[in-house]
N, C-alpha and C. Protein backbone atom coordinates (compact mmCIF):
# COMPACT_ATOMS: atom_id res chain seq x y z
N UNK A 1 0.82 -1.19 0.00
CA UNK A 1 0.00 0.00 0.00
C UNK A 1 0.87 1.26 0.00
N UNK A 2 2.08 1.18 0.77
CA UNK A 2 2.85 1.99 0.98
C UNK A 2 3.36 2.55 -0.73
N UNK A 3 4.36 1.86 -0.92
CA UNK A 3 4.37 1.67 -2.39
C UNK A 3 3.41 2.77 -3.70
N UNK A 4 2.66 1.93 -3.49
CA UNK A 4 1.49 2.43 -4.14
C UNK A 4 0.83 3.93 -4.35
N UNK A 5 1.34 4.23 -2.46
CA UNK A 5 0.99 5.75 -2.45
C UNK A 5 2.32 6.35 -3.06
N UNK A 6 3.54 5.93 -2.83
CA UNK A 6 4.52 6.91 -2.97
C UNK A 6 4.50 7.01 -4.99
N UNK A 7 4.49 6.14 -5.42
CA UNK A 7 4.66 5.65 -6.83
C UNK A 7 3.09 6.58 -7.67
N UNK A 8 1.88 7.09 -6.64
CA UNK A 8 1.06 7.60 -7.13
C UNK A 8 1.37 8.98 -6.86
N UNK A 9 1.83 9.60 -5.83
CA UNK A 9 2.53 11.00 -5.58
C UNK A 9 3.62 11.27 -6.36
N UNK A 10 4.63 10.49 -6.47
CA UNK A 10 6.09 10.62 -7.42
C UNK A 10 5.70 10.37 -8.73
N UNK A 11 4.99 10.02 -9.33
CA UNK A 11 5.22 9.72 -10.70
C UNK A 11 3.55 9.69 -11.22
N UNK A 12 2.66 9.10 -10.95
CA UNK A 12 1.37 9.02 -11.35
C UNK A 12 0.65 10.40 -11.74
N UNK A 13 0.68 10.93 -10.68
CA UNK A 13 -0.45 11.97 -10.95
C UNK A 13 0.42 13.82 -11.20
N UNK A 14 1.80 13.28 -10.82
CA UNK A 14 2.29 14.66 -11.80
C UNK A 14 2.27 14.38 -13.13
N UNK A 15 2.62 13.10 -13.65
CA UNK A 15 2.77 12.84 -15.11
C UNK A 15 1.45 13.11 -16.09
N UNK A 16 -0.07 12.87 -14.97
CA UNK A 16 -1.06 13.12 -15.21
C UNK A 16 -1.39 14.73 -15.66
N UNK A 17 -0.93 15.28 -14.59
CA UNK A 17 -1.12 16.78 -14.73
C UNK A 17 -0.52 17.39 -15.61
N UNK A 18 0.84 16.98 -15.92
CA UNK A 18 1.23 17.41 -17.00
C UNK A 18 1.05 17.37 -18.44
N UNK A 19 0.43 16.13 -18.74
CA UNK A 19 -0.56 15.74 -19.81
C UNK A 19 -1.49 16.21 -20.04
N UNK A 20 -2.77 16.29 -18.55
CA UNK A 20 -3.72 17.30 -18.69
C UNK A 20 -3.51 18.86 -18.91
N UNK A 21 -2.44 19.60 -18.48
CA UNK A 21 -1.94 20.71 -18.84
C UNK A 21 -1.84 20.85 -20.29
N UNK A 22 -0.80 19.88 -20.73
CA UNK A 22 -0.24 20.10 -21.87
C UNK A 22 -1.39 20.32 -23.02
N UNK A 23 -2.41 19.43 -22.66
CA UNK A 23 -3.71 18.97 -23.72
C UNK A 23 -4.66 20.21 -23.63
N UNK A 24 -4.37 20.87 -22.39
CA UNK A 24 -5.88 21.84 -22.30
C UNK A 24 -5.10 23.25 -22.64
N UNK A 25 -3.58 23.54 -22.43
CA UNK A 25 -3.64 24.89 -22.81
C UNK A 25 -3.44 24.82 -23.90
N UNK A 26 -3.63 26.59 -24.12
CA UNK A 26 -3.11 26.74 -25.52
C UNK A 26 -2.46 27.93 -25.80
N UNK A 27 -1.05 28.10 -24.55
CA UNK A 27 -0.24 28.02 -24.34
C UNK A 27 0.71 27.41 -24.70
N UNK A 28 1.87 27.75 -25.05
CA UNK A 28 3.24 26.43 -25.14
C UNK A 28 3.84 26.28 -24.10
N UNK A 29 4.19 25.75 -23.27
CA UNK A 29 4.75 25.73 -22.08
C UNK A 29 6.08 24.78 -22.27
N UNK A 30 6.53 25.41 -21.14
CA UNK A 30 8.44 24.39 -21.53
C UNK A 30 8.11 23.10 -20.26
N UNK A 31 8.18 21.85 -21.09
CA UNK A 31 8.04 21.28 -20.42
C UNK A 31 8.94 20.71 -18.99
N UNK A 32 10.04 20.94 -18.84
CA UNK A 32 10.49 21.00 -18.08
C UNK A 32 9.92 21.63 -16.29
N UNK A 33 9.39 23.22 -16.35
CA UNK A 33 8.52 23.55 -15.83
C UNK A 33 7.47 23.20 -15.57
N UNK A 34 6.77 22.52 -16.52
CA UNK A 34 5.57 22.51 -15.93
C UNK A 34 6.06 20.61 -15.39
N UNK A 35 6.69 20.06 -15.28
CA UNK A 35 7.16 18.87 -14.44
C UNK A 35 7.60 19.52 -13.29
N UNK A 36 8.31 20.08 -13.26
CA UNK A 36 8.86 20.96 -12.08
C UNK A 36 7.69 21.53 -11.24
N UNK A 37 6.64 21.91 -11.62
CA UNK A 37 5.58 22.62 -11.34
C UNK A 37 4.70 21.58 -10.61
N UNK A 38 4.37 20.36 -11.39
CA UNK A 38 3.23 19.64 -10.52
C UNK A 38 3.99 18.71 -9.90
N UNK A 39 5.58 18.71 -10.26
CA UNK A 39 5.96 17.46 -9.28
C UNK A 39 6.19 18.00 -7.89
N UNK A 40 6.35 19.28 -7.69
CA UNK A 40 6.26 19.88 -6.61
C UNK A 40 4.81 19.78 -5.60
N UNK A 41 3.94 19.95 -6.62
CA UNK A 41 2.63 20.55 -6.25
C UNK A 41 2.27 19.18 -5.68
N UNK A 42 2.34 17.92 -6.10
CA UNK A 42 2.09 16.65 -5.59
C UNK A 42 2.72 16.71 -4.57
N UNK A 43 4.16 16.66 -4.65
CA UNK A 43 4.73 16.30 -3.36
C UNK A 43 4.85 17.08 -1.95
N UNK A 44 4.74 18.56 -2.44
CA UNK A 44 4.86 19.08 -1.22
C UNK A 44 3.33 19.64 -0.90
N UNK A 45 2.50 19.43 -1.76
CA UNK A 45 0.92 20.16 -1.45
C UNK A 45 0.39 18.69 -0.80
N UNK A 46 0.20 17.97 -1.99
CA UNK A 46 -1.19 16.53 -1.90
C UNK A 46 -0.73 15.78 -0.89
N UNK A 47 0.97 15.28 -0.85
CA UNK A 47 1.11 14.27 0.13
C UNK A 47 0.68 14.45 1.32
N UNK A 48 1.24 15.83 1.68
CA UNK A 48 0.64 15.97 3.58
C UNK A 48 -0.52 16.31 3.54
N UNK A 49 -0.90 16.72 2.08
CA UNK A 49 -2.49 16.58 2.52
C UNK A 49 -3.50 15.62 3.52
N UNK A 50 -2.82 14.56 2.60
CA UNK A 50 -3.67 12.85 2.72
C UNK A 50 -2.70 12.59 4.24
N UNK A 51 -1.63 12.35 4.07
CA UNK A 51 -1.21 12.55 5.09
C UNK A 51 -1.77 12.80 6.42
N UNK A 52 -2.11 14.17 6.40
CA UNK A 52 -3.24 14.59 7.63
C UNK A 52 -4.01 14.06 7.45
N UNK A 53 -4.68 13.98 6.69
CA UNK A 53 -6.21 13.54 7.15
C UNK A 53 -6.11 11.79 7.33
N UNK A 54 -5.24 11.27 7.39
CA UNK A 54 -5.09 9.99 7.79
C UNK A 54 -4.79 10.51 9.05
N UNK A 55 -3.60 11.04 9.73
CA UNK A 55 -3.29 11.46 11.08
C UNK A 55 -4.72 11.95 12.02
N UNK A 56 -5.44 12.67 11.34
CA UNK A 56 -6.20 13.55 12.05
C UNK A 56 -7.17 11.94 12.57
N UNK A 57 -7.79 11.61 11.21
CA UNK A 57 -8.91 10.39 11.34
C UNK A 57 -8.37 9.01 12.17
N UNK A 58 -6.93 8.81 11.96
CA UNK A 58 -6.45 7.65 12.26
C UNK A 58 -5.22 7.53 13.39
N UNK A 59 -5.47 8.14 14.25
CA UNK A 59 -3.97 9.36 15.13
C UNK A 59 -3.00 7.28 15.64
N UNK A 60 -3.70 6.80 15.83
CA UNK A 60 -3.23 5.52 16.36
C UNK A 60 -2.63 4.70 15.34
N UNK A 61 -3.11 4.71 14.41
CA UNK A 61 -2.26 4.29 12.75
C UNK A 61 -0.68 5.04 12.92
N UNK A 62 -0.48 5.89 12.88
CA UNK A 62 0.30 6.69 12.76
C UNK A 62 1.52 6.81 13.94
N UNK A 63 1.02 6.21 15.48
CA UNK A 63 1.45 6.42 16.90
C UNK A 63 2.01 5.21 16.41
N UNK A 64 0.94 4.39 16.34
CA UNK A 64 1.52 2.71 16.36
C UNK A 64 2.21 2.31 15.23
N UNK A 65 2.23 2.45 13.87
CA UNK A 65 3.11 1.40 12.84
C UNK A 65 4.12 2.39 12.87
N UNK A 66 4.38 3.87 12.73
CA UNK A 66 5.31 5.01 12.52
C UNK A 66 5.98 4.97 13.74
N UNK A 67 5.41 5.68 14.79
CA UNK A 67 6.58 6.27 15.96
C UNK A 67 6.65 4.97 16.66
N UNK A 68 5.87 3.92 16.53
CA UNK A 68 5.60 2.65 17.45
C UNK A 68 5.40 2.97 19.10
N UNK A 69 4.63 3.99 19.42
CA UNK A 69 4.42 4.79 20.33
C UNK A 69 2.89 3.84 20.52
N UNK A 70 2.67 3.03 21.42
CA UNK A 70 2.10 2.78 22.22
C UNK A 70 0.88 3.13 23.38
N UNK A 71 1.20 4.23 23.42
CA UNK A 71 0.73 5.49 24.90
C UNK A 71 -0.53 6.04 24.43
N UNK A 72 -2.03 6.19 24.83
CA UNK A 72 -2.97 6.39 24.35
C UNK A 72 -2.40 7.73 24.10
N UNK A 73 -1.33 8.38 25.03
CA UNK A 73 -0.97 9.59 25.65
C UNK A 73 -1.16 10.47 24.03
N UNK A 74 -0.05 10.13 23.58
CA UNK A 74 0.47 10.32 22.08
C UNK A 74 -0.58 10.63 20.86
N UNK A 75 -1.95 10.46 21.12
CA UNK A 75 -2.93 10.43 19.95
C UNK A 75 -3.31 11.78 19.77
N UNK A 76 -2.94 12.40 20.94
CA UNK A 76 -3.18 13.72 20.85
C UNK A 76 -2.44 14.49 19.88
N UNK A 77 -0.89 14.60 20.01
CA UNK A 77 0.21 15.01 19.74
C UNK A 77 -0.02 14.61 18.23
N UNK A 78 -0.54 13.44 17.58
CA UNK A 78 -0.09 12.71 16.33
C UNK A 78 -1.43 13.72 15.49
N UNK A 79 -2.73 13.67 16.72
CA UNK A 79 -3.88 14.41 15.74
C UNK A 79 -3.14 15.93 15.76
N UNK A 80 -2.73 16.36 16.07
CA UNK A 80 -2.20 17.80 16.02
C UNK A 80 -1.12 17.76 15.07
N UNK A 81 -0.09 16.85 14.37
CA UNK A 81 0.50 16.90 13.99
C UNK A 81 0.04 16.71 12.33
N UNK A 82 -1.30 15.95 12.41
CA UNK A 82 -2.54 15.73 11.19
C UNK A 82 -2.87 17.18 10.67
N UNK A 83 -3.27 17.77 11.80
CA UNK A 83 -3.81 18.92 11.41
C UNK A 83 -2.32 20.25 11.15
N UNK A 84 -1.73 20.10 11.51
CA UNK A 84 -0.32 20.74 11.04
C UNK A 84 -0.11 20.39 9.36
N UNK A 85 -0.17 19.46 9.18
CA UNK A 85 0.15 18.63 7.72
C UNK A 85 -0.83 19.27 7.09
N UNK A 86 -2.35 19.03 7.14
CA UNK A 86 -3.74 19.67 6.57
C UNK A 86 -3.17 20.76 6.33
N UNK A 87 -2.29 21.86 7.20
CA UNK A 87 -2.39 23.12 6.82
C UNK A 87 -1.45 23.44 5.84
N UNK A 88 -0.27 23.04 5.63
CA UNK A 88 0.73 22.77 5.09
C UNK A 88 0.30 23.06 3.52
N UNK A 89 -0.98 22.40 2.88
CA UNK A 89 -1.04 22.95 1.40
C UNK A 89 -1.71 23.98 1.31
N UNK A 90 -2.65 24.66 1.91
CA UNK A 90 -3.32 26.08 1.75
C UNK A 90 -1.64 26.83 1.96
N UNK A 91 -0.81 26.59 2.88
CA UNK A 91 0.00 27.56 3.08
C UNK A 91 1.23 27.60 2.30
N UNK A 92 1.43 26.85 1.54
CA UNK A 92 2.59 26.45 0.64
C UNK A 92 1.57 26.81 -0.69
N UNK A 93 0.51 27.05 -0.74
CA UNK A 93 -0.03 27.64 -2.46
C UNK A 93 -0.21 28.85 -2.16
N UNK A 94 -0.40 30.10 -0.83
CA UNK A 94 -0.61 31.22 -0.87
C UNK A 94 1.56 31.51 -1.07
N UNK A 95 2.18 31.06 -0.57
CA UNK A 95 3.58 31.09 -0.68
C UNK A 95 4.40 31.13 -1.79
N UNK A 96 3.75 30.05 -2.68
CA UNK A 96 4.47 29.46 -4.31
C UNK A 96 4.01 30.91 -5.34
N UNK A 97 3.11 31.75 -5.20
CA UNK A 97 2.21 32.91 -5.82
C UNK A 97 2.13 33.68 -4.71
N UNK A 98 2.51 34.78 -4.62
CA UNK A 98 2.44 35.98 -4.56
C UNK A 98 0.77 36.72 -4.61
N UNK A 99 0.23 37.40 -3.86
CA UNK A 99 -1.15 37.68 -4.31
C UNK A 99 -0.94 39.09 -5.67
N UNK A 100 -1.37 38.67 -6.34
CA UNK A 100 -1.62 40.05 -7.51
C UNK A 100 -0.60 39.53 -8.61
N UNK A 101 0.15 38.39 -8.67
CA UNK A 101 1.41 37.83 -9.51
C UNK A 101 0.87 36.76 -10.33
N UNK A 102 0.77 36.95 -11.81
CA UNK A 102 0.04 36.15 -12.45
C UNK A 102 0.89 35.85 -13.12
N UNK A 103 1.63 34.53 -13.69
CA UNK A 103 2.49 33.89 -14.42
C UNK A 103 2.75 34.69 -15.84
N UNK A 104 1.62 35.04 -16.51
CA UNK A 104 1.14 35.78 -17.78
C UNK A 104 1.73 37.10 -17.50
N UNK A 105 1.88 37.87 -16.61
CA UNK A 105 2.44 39.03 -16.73
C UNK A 105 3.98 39.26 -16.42
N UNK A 106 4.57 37.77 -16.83
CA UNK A 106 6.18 37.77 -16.11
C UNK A 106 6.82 38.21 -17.43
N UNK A 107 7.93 38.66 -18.08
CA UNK A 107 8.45 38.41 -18.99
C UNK A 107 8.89 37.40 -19.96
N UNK A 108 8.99 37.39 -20.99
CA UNK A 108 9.45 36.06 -21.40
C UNK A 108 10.90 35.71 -21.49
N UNK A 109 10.81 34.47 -21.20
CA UNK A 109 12.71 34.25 -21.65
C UNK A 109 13.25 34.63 -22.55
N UNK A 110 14.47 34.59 -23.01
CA UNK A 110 15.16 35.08 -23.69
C UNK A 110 15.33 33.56 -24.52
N UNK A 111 15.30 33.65 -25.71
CA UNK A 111 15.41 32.36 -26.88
C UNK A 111 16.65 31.64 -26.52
N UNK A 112 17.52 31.95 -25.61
CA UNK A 112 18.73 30.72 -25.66
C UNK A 112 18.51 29.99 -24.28
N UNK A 113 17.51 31.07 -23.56
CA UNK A 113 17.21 30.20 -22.40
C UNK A 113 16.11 29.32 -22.47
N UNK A 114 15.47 28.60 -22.91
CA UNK A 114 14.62 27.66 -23.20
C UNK A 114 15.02 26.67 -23.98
């Protein structure tokens, strides 16, 4: 299962996005970037997404196979650490953009840089 998730965060669903990108704009985009773009966005947005909300829903999953922490004590600490993760992608997409900074109004490269 483990597996499965990492192989769907690393490789599945950026490769996805980038396909779906590629197909819907109509835009040219350098592909390089836009890999760079959602392999980020998977890994550092979606994972701790799911992440938390396994922690938050499952705090003993997480105490017991991860820290192997035992202690009902700890379920607390692990749901707080769920909800830390949850916050982690609202606050890493107001961070990655700037408010009022729209990709479209950046300059363009220069032809030897692409």
């Amino acid at each position: 299962m483990y597996f499965l998730f990492v192989a769907l965060f690393l490789f599945v669903l950026p490769a996805a996005s980038v396909l779906a990108e590629t197909l819907l704009s109509n835009r040219g985009a350098d592909l390089m970037a836009l890999v760079g773009k959602w392999f980020v966005f998977w890994s550092v947005r979606g994972r701790p997404f799911i992440a938390g909300l396994r922690q938050v829903a499952q705090p003993q999953f997480t105490a017991g196979s991860i820290f192997q922490i035992k202690d009902r004590g700890a379920l607390a600490i692990v749901s707080e650490l769920g909800f830390a993760n949850l916050s982690m992608g609202p606050l890493t997409t107001t961070a990655a953009q700037p408010a009022g900074v729209d990709d479209r109004d950046l300059p363009e490269a220069p032809r030897e840089c692409r």
